[in-house]
C-alpha atoms as a PDB file:
ATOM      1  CA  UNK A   1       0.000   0.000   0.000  1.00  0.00           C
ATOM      2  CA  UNK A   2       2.892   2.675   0.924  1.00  0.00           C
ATOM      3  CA  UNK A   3       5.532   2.651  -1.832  1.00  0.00           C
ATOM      4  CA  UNK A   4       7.742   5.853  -0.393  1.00  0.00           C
ATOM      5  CA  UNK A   5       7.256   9.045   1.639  1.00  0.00           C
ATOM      6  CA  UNK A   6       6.593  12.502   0.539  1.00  0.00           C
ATOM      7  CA  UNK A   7       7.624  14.770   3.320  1.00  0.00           C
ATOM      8  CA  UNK A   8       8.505  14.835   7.083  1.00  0.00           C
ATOM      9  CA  UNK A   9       7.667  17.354   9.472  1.00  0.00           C
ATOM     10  CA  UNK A  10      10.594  18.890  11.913  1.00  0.00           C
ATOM     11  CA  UNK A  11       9.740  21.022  14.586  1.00  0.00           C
ATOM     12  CA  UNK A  12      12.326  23.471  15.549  1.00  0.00           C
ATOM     13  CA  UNK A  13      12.562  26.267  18.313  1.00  0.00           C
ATOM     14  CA  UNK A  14      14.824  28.149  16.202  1.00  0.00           C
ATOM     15  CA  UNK A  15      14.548  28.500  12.814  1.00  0.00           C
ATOM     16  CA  UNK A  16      17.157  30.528  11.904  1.00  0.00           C
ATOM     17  CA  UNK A  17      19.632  27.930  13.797  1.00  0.00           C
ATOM     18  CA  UNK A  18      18.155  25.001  12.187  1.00  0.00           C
ATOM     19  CA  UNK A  19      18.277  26.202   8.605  1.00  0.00           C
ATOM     20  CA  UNK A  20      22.028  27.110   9.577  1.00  0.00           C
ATOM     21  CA  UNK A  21      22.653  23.589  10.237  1.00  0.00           C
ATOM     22  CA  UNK A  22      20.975  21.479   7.650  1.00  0.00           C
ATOM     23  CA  UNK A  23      22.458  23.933   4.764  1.00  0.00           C
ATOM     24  CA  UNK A  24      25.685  24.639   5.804  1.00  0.00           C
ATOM     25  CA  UNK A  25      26.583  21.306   7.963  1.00  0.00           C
ATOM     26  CA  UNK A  26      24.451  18.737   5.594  1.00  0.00           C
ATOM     27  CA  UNK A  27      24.161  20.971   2.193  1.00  0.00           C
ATOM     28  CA  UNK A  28      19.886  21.311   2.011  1.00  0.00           C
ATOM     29  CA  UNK A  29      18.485  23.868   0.477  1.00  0.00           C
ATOM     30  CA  UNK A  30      15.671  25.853   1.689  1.00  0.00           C
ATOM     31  CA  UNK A  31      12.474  26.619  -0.077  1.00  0.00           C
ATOM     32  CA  UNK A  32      10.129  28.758   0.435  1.00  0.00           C
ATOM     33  CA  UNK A  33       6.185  27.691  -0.554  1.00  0.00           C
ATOM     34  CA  UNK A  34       2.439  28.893   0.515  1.00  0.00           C
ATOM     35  CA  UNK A  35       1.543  31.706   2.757  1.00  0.00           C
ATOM     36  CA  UNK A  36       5.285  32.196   4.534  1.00  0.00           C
ATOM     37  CA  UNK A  37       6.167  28.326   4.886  1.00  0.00           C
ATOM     38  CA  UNK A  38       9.665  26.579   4.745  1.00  0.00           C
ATOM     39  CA  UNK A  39      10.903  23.965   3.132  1.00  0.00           C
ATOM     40  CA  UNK A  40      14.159  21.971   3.351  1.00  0.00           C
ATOM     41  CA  UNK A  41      14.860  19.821   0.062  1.00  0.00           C
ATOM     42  CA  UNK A  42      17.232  17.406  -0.451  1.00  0.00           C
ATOM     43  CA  UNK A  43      17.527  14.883  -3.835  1.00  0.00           C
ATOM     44  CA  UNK A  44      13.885  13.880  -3.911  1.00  0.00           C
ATOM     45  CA  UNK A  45      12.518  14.423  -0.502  1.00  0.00           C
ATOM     46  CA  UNK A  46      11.927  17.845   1.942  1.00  0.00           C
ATOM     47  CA  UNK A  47      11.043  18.510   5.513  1.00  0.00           C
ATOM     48  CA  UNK A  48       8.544  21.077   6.204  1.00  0.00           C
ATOM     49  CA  UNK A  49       9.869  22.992   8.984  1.00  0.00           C
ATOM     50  CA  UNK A  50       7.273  24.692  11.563  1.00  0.00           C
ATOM     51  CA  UNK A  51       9.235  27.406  13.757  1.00  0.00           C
ATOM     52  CA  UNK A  52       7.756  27.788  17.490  1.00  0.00           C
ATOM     53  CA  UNK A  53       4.096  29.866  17.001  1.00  0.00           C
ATOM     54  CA  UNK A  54       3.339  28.251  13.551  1.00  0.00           C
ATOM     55  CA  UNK A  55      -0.147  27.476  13.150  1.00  0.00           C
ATOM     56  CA  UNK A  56      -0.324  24.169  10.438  1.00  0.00           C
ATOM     57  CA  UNK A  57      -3.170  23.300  11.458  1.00  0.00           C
ATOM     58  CA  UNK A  58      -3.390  19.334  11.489  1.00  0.00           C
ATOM     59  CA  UNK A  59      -0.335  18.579  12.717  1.00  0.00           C
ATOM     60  CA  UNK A  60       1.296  15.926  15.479  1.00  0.00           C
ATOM     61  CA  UNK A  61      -0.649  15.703  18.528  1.00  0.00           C
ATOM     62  CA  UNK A  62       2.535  16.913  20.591  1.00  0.00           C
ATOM     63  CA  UNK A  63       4.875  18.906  17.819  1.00  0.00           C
ATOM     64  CA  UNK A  64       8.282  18.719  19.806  1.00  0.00           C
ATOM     65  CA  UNK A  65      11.635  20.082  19.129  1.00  0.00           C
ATOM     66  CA  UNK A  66      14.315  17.506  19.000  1.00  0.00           C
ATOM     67  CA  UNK A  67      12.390  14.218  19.310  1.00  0.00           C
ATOM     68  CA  UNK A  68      13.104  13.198  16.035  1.00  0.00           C
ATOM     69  CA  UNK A  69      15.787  10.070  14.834  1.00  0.00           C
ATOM     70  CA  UNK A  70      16.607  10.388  11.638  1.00  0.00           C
ATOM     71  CA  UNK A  71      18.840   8.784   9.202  1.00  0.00           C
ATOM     72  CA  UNK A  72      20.217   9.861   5.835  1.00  0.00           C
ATOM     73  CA  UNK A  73      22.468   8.039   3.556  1.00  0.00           C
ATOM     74  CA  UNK A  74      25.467  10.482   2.313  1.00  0.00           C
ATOM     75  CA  UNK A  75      26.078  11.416  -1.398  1.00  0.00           C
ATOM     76  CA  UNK A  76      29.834  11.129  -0.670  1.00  0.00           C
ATOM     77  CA  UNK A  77      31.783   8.355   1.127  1.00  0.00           C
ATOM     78  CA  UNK A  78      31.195   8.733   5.185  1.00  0.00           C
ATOM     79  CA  UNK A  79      34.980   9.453   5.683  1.00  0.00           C
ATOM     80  CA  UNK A  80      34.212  12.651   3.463  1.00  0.00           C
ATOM     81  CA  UNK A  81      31.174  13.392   5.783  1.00  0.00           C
ATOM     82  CA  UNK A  82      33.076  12.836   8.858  1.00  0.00           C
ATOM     83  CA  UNK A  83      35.565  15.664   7.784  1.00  0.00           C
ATOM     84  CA  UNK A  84      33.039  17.945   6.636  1.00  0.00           C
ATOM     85  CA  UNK A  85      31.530  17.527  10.244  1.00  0.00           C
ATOM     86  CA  UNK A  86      34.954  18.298  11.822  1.00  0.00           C
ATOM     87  CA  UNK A  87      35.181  21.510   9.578  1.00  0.00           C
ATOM     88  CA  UNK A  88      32.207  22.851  10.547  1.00  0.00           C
ATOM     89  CA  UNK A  89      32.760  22.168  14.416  1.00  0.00           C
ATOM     90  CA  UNK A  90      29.745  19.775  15.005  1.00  0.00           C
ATOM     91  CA  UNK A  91      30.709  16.948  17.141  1.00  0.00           C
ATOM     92  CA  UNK A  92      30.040  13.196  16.722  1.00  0.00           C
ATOM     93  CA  UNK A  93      28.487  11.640  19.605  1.00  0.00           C
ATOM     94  CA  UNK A  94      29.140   7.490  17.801  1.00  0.00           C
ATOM     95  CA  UNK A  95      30.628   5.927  15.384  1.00  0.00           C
ATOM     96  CA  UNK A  96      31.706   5.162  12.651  1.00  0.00           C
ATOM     97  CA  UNK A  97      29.740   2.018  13.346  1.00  0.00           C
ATOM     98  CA  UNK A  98      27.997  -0.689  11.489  1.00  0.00           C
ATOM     99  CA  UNK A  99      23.997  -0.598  11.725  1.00  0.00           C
ATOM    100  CA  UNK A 100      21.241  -2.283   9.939  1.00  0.00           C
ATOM    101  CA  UNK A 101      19.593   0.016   7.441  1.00  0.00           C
ATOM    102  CA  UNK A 102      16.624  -0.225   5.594  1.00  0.00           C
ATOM    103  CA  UNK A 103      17.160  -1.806   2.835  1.00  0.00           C
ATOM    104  CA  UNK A 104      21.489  -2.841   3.469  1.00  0.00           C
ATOM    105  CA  UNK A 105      23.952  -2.790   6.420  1.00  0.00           C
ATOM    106  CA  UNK A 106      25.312   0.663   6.809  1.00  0.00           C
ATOM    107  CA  UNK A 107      27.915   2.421   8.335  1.00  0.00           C
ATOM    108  CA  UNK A 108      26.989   5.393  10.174  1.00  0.00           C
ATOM    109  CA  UNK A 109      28.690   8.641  12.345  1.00  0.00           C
ATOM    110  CA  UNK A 110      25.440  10.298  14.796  1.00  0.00           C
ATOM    111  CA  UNK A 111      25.395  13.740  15.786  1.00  0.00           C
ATOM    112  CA  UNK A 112      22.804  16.447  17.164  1.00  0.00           C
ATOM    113  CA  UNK A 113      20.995  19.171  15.030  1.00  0.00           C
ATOM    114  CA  UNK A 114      20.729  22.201  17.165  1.00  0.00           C
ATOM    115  CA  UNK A 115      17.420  21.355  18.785  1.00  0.00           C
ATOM    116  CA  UNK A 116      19.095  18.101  19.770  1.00  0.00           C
ATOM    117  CA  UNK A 117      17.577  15.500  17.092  1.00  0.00           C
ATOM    118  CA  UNK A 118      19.207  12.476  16.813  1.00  0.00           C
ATOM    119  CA  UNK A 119      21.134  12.809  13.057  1.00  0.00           C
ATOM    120  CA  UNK A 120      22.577   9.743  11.958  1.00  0.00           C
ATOM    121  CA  UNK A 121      24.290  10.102   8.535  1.00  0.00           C
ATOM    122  CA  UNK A 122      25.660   7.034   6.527  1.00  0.00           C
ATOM    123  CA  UNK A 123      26.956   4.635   3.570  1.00  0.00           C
ATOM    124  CA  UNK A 124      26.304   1.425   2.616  1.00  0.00           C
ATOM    125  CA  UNK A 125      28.907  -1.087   4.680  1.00  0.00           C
END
């Protein structure tokens, strides 16, 4: 019945900080849609950011800032990502270790966007 996702919601206290972070530290870009809402794309998929006061609606049932786990698999080998993380001063709280992913086993770094979700970034093992 499902065959892929179209969008995720993240909840952030700070915009400004989180756009920061997912263009600069993880290379999204932002786009802007509707009546003053923000998007951040990446390859095929976005994440609809709601900054603290936004109205959306129908929305979780407890919209929270940082209570998200996500994982993304890198464009570029993980060693690149890792030194792109030490460049930009964002520290990794695990790894490199070997997970199961989806759909292969995956090796993955984790670190924190600034409202403290769980970012887990990684390449096939």
């Amino acid at each position: 019945m499902i065959r892929t996702f179209d969008h995720v919601v993240l909840t952030t206290a700070d915009l400004e900080r989180c756009l920061d972070f997912y263009t600069r530290v993880l290379g999204m870009r932002v786009e802007h849609y509707g009546k003053g809402r923000v998007a951040l794309a990446f390859g095929e998929h976005k994440f609809n950011v709601h900054p603290p006061g936004f109205d959306a609606g129908i929305k979780a049932r407890t919209p929270t800032p940082g209570s998200l786990d996500l994982c993304f698999l890198a464009d570029r080998p993980l060693d690149e990502v890792i030194a792109q993380l030490k460049r930009e001063s964002v520290p990794i709280e695990e790894g490199p270790v070997v997970r199961t992913g989806a759909r292969y086993p995956i090796r993955s770094v984790y670190v924190r966007d600034p409202d403290g979700n769980l970012v887990e970034i990684s390449e096939k093992a």
